[in-house]
N, C-alpha and C. Protein backbone atom coordinates (compact mmCIF):
# COMPACT_ATOMS: atom_id res chain seq x y z
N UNK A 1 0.82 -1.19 0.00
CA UNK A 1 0.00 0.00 0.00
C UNK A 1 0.87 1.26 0.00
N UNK A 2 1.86 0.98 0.54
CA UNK A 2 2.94 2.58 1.09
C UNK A 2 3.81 2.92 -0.40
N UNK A 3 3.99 1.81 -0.52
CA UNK A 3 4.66 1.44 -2.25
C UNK A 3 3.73 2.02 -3.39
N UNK A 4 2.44 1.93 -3.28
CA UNK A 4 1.62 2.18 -4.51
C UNK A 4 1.25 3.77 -4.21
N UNK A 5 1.07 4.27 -2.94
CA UNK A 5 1.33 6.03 -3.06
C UNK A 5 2.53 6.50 -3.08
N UNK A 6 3.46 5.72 -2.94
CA UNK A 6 4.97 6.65 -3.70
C UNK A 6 4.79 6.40 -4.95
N UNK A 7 4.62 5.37 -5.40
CA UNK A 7 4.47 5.26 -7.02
C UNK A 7 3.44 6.32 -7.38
N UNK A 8 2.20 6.64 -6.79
CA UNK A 8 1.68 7.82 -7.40
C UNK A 8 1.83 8.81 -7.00
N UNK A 9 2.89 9.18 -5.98
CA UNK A 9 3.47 10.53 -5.61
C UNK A 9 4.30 11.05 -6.72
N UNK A 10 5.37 9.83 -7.01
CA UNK A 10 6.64 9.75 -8.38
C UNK A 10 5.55 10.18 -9.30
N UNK A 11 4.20 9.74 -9.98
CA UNK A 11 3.85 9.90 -11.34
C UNK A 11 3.41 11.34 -11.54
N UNK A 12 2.84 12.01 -10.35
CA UNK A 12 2.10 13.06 -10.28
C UNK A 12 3.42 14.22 -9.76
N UNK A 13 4.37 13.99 -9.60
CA UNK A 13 5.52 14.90 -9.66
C UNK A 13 5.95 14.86 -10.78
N UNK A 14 6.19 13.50 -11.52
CA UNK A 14 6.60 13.65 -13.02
C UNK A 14 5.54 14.55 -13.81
N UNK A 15 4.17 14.09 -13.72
CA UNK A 15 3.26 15.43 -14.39
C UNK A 15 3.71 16.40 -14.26
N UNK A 16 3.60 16.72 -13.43
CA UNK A 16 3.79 18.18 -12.74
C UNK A 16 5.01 18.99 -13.57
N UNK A 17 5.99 18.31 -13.45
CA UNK A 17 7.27 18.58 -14.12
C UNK A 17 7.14 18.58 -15.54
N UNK A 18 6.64 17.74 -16.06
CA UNK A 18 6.56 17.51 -17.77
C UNK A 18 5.50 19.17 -17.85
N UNK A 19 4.33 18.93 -17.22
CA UNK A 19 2.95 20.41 -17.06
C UNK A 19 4.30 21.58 -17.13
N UNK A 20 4.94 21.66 -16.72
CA UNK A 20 5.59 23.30 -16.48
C UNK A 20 6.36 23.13 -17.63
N UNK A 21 7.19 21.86 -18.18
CA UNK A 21 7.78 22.10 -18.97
C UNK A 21 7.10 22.56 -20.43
N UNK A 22 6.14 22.22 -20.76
CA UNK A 22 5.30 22.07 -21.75
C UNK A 22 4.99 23.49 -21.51
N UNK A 23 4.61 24.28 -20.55
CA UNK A 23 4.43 25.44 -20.20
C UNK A 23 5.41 26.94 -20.49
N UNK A 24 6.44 26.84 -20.67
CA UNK A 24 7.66 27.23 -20.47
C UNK A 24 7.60 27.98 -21.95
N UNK A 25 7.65 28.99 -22.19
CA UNK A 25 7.52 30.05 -23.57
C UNK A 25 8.89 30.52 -23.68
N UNK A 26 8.99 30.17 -24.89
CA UNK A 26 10.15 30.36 -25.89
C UNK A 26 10.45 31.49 -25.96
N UNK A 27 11.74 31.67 -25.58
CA UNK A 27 12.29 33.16 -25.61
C UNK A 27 12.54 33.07 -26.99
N UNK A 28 12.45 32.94 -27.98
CA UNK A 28 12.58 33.30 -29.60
C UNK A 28 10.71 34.10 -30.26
N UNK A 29 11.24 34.74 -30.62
CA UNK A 29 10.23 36.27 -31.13
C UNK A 29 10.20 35.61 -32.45
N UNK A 30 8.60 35.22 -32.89
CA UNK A 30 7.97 34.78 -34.09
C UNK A 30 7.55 35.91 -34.67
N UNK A 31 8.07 36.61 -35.83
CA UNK A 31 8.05 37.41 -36.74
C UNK A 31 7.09 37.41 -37.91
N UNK A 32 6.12 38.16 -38.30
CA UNK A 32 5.18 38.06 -39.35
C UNK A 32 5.73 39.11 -40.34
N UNK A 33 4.94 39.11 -41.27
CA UNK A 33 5.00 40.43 -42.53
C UNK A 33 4.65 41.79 -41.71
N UNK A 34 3.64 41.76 -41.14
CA UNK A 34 3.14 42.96 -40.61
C UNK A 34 4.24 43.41 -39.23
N UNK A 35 5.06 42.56 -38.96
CA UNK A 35 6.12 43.15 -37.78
C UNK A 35 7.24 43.49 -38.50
N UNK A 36 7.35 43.73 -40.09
CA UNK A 36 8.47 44.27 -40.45
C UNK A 36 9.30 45.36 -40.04
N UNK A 37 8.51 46.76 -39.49
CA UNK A 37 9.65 47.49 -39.32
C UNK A 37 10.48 47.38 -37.77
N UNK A 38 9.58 46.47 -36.82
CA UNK A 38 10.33 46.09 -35.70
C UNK A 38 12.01 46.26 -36.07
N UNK A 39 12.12 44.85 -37.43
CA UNK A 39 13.45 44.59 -37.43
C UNK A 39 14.37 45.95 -37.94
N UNK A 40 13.54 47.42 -38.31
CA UNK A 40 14.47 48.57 -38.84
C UNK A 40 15.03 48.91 -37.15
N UNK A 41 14.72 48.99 -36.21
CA UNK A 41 15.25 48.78 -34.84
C UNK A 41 15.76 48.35 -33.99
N UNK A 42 16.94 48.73 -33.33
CA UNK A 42 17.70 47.40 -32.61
C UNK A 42 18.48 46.56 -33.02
N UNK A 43 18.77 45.64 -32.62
CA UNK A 43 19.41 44.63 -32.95
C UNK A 43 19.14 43.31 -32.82
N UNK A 44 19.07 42.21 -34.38
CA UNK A 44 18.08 40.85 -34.08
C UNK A 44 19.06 40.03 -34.89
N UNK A 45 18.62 39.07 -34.78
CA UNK A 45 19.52 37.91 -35.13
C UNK A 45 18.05 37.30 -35.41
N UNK A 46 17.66 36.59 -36.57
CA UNK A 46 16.60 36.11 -37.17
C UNK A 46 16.74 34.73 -38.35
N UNK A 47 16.14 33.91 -37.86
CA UNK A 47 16.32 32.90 -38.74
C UNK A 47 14.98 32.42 -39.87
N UNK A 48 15.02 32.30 -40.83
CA UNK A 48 14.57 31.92 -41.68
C UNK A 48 14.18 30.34 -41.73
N UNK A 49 12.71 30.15 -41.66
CA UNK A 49 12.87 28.11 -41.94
C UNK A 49 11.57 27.83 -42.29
N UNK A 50 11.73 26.55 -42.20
CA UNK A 50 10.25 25.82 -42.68
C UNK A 50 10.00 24.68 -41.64
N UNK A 51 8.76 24.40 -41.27
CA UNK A 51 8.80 23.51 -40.37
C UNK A 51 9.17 21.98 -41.13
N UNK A 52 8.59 21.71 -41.92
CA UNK A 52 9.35 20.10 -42.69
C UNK A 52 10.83 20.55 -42.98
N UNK A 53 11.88 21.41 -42.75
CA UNK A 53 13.08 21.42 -43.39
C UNK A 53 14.08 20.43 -42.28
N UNK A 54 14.37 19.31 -42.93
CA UNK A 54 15.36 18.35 -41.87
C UNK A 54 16.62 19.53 -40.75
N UNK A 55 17.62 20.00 -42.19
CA UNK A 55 18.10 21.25 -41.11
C UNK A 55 17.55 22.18 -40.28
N UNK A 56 17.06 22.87 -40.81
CA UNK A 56 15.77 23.61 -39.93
C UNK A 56 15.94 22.89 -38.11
N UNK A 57 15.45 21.90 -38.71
CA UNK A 57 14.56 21.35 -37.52
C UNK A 57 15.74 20.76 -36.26
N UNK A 58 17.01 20.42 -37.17
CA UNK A 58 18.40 20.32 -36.09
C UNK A 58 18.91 21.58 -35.68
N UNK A 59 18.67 22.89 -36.04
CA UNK A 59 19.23 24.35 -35.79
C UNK A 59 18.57 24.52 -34.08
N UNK A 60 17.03 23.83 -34.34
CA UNK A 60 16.28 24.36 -33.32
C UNK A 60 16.44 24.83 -31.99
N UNK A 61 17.43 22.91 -31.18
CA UNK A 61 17.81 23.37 -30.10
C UNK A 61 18.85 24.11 -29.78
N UNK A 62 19.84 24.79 -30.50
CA UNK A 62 20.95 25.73 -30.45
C UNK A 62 20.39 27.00 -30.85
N UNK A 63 19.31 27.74 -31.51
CA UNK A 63 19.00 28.76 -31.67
C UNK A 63 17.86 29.17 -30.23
N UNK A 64 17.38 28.22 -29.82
CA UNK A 64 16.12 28.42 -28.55
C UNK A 64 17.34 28.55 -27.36
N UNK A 65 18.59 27.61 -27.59
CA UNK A 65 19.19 28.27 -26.39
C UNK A 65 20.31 29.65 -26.37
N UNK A 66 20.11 29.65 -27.47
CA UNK A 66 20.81 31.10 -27.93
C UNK A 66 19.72 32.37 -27.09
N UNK A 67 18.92 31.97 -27.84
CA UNK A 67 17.62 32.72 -27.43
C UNK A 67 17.74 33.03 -26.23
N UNK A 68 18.18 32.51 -25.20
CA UNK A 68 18.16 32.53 -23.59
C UNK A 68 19.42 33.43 -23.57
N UNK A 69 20.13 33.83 -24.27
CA UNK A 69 21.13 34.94 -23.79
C UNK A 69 20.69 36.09 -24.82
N UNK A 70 19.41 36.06 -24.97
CA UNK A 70 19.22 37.33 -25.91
C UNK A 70 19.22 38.50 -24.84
N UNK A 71 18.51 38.58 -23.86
CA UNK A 71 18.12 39.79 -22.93
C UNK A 71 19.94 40.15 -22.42
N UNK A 72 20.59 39.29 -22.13
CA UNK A 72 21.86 39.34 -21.68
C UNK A 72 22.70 40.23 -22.55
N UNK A 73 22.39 39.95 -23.94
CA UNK A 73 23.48 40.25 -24.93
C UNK A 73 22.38 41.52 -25.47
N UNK A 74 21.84 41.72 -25.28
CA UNK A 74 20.89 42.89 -25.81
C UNK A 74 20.60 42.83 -27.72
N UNK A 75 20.19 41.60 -27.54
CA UNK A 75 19.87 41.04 -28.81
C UNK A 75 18.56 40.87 -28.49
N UNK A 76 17.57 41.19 -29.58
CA UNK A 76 16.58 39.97 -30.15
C UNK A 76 16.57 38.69 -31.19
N UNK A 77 16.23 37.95 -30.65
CA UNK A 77 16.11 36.53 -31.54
C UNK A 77 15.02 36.80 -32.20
N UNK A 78 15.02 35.99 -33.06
CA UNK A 78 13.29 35.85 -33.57
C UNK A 78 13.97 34.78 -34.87
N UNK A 79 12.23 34.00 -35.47
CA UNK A 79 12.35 33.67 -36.14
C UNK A 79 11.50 33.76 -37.23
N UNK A 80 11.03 33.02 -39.02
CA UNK A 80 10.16 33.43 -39.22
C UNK A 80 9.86 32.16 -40.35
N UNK A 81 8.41 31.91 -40.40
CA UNK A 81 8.11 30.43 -40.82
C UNK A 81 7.58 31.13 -42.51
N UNK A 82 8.59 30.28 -43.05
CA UNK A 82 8.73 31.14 -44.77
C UNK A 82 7.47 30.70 -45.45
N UNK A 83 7.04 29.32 -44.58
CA UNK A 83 5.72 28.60 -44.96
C UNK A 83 4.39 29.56 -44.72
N UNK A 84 4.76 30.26 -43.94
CA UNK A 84 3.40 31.51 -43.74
C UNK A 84 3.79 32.99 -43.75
N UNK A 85 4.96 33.10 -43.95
CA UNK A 85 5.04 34.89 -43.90
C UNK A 85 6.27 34.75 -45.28
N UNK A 86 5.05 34.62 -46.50
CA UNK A 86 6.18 34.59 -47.72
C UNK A 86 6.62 36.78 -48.51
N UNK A 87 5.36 37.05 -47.70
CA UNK A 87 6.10 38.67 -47.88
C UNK A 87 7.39 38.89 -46.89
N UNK A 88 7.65 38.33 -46.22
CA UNK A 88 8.63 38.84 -45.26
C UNK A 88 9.99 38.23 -46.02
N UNK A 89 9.70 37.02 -46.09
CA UNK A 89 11.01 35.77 -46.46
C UNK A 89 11.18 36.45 -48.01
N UNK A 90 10.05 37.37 -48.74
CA UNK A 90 10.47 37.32 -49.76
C UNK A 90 11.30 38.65 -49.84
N UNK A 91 10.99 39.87 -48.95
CA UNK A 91 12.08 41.15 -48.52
C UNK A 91 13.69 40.09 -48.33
N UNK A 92 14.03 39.17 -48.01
CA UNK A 92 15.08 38.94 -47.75
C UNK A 92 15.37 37.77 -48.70
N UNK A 93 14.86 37.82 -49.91
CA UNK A 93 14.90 36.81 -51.04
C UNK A 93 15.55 35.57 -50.36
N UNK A 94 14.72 35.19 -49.59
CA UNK A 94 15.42 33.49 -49.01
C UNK A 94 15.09 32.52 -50.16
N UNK A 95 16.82 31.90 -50.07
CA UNK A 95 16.23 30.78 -51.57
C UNK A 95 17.10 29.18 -51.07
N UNK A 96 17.41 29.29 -49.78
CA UNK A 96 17.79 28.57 -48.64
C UNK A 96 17.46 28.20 -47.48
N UNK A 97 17.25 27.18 -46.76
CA UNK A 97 16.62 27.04 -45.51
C UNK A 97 17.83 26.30 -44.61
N UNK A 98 17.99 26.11 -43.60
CA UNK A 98 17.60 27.56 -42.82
C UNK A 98 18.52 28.67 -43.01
N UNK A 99 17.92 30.16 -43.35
CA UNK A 99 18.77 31.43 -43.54
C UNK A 99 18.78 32.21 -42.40
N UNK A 100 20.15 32.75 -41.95
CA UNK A 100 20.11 33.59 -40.71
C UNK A 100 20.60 35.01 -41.11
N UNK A 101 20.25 36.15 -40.31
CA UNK A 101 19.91 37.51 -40.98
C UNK A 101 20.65 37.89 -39.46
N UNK A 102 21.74 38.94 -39.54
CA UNK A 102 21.60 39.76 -38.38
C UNK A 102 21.15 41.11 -38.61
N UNK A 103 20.34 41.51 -37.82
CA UNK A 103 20.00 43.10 -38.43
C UNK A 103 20.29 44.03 -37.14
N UNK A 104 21.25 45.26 -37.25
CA UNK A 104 20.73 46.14 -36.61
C UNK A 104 20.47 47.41 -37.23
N UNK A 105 20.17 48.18 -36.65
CA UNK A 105 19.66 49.67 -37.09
C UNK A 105 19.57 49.55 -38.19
N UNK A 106 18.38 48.90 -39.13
CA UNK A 106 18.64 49.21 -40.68
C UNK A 106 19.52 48.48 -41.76
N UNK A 107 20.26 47.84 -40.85
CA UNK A 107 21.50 47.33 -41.65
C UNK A 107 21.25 46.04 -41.56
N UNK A 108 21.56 45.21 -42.58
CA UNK A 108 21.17 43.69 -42.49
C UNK A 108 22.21 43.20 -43.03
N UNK A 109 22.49 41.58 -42.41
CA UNK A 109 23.98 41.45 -43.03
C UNK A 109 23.50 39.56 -43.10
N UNK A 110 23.74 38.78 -43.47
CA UNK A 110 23.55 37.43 -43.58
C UNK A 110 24.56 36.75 -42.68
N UNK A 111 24.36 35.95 -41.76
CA UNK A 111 25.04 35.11 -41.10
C UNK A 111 25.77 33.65 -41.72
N UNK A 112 26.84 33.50 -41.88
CA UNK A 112 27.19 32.06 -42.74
C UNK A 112 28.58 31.50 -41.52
N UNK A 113 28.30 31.53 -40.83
CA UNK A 113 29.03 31.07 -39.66
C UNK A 113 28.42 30.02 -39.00
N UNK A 114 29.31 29.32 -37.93
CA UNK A 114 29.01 27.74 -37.28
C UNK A 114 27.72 27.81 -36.79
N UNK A 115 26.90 26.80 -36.39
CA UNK A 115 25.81 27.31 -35.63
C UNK A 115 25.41 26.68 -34.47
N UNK A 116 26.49 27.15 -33.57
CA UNK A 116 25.71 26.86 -32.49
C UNK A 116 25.99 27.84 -31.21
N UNK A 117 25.13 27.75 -30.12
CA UNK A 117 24.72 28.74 -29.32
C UNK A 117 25.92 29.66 -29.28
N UNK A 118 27.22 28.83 -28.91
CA UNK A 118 28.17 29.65 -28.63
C UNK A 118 29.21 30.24 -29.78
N UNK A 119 28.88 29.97 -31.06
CA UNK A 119 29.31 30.93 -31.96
C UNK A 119 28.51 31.87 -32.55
N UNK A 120 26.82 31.75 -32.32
CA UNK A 120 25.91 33.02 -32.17
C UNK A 120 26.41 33.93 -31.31
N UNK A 121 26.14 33.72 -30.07
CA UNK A 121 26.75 34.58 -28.72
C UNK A 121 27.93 35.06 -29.24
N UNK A 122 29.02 34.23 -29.65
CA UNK A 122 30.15 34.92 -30.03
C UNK A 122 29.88 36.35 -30.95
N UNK A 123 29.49 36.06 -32.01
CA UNK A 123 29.27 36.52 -33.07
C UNK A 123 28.68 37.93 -32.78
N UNK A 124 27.77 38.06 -31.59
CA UNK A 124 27.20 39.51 -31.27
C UNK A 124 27.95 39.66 -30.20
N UNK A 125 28.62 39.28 -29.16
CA UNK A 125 29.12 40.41 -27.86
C UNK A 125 30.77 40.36 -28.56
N UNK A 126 31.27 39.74 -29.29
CA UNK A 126 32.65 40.09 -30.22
C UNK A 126 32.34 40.98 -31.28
N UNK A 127 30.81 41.15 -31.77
CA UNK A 127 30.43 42.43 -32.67
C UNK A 127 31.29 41.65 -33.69
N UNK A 128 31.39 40.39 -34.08
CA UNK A 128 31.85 40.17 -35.31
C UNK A 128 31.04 40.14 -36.63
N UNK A 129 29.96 40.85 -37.14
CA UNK A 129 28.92 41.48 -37.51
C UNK A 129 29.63 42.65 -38.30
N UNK A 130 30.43 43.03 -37.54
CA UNK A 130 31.21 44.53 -38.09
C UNK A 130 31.85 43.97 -39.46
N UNK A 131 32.24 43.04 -38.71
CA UNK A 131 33.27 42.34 -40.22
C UNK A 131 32.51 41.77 -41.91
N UNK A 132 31.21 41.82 -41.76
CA UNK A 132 30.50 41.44 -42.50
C UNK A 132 29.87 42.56 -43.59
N UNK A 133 30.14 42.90 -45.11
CA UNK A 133 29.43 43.52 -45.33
C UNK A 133 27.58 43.49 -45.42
N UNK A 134 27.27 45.18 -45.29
CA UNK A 134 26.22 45.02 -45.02
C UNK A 134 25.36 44.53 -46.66
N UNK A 135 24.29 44.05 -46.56
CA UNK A 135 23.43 43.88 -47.72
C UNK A 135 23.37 45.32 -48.36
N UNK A 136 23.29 45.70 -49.72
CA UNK A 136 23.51 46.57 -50.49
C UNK A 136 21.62 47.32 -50.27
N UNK A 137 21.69 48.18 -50.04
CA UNK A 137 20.45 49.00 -49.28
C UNK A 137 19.30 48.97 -50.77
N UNK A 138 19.99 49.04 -51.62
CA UNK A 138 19.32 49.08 -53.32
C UNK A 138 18.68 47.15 -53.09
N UNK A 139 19.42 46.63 -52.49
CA UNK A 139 18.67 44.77 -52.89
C UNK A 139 18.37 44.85 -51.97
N UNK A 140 18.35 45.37 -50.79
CA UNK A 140 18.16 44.60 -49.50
C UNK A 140 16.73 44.57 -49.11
N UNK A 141 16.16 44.16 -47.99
CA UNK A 141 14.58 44.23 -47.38
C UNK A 141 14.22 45.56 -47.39
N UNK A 142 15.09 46.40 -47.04
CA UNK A 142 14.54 47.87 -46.94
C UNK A 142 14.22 48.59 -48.03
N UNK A 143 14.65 48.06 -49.12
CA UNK A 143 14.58 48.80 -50.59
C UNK A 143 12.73 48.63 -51.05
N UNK A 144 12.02 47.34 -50.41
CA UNK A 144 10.62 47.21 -50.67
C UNK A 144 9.37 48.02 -50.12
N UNK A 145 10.21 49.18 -49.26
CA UNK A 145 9.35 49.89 -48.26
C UNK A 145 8.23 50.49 -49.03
């Protein structure tokens, strides 16, 4: 008897635990067409994907934990599903999945570096971004205003 309420003490703590986890909201910022000029502001790091894309779908857990040093690094993350916001994906002529965009103030530059949490992070508090030219303002997302 003492055995079968620890066993349902254990199952209903495991709920409990799985309940919060399932609960737990994604620090990554889902981006539409209509939140375009957000990205003329600040500074974001934004990925481009599709939910069936095999890569895509391995980026995931290294960009969600990137995501967790966005407030730290004074970045926004975000991402944006090319499968439903094809005005947005199409300002940044994505013809690749998954595509990563850093933008700040206006300036947008394409990410083609390692990908994972800690060469994102790198990549913005080393400001190695600087080193990148920016997208040509005549092709770029901003030219569709």
């Amino acid at each position: 008897m003492a055995a079968a309420g620890r066993l349902c003490a254990l199952l209903c703590l495991a709920l409990a635990a799985g309940a919060a986890a399932l609960g737990k909201r994604s620090p990554v910022k889902v981006l539409s067409d209509g939140m375009w000029r957000e990205l003329l502001q600040g500074e974001w790091m934004v990925e481009f994907y599709a939910p069936w894309c095999p890569a895509c779908q391995n980026l995931q857990p290294e960009w969600e934990k990137f995501a967790e040093w966005g407030e730290d690094l004074e970045v926004n993350i975000a991402k944006v599903d090319v499968t439903e916001q094809p005005g947005l994906s199409g300002r940044f002529i994505i013809t690749a999945l998954p595509t990563i965009y850093h933008c700040k103030d206006g300036e947008f530059r394409r990410y083609q570096g390692a990908r994972t949490k800690t060469d994102f992070i790198n990549f913005i508090s080393d400001q190695e971004w600087k080193s990148i030219e920016p997208v040509s303002s005549w092709f770029g997302p901003s030219s569709f205003l």
